[in-house]
C-alpha atoms as a PDB file:
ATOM      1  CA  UNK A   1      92.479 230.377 152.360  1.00  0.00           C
ATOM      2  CA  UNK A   2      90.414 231.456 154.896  1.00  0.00           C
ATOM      3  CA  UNK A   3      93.958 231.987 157.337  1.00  0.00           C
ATOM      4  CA  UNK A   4      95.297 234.640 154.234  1.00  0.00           C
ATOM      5  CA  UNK A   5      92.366 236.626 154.647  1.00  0.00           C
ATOM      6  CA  UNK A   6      92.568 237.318 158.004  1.00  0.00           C
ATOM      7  CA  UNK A   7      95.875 238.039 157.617  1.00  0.00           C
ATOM      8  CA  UNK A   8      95.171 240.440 155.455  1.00  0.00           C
ATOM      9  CA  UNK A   9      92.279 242.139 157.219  1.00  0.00           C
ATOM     10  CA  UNK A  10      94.864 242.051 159.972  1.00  0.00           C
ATOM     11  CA  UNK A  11      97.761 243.945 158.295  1.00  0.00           C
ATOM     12  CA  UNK A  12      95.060 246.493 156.608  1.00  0.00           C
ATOM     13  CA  UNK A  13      94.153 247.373 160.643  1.00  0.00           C
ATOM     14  CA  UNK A  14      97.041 247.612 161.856  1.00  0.00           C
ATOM     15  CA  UNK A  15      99.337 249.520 158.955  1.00  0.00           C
ATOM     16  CA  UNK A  16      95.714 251.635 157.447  1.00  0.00           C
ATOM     17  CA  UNK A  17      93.789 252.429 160.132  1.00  0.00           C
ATOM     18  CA  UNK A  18      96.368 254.292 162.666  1.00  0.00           C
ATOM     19  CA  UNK A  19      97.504 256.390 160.117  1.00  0.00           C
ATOM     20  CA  UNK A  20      94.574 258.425 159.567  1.00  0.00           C
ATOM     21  CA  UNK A  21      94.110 258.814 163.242  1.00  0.00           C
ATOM     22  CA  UNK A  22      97.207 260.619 163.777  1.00  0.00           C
ATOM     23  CA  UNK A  23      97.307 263.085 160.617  1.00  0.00           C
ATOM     24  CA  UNK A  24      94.166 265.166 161.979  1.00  0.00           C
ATOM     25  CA  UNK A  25      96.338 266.447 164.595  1.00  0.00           C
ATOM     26  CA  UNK A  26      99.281 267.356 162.620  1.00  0.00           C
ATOM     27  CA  UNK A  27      96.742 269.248 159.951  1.00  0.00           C
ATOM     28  CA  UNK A  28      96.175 271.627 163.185  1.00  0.00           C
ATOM     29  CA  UNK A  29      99.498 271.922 163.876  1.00  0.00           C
ATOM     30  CA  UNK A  30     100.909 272.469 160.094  1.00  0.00           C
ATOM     31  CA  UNK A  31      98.244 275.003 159.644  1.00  0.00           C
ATOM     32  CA  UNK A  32      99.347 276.803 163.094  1.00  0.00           C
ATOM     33  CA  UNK A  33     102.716 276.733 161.915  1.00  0.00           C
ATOM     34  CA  UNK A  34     102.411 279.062 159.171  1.00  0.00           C
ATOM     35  CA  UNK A  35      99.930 280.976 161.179  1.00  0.00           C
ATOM     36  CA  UNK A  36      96.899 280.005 159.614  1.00  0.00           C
ATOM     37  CA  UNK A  37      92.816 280.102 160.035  1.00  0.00           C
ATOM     38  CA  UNK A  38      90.662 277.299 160.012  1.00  0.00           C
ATOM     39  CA  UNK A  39      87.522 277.812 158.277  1.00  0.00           C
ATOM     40  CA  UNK A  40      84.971 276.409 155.649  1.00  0.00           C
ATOM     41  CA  UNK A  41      85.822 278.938 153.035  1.00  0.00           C
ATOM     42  CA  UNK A  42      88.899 281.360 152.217  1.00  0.00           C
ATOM     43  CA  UNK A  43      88.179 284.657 151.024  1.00  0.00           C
ATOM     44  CA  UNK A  44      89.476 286.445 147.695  1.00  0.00           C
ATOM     45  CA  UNK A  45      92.476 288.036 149.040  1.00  0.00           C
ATOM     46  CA  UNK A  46      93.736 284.257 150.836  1.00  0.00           C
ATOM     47  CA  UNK A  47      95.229 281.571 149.701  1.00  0.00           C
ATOM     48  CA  UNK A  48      94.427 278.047 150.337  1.00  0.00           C
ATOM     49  CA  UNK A  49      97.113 275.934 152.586  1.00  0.00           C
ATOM     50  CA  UNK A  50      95.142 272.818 152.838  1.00  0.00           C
ATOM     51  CA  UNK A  51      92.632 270.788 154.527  1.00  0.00           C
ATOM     52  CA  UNK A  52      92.089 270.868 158.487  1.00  0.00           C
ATOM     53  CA  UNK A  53      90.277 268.498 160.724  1.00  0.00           C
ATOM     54  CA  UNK A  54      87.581 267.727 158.353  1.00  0.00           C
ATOM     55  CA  UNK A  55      87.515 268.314 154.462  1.00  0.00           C
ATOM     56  CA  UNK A  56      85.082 271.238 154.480  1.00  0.00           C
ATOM     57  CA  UNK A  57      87.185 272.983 156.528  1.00  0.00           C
ATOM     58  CA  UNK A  58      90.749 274.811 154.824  1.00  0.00           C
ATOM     59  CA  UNK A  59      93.689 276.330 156.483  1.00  0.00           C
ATOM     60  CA  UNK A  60      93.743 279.828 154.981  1.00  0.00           C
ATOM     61  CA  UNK A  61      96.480 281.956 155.459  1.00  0.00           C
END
């Protein structure tokens, strides 16, 4: 029992874990792409693309 749970601590490292690394740098580069500003709050006249590096912080364009 004690072997399935470290296999499955395992595969939750190695399939979870690397994901989120990688999608902070394609936020950047998605909100780049459509020419976008990064900042905590979008003002009335722009519209909300999505989150960048951290979740405070929206891609406004």
């Amino acid at each position: 029992m004690k072997i399935h749970l470290f296999f499955l601590i395992l595969l939750f490292c190695v399939t979870i874990l690397p994901g989120r690394s990688t999608s902070t740098k394609y936020r950047i580069e998605r909100c780049q792409k459509v020419r976008g500003i990064c900042k905590p709050f979008c003002d009335d006249d722009e519209y909300d693309y999505g989150y960048c590096i951290r979740w405070r912080n929206q891609c406004c364009i």
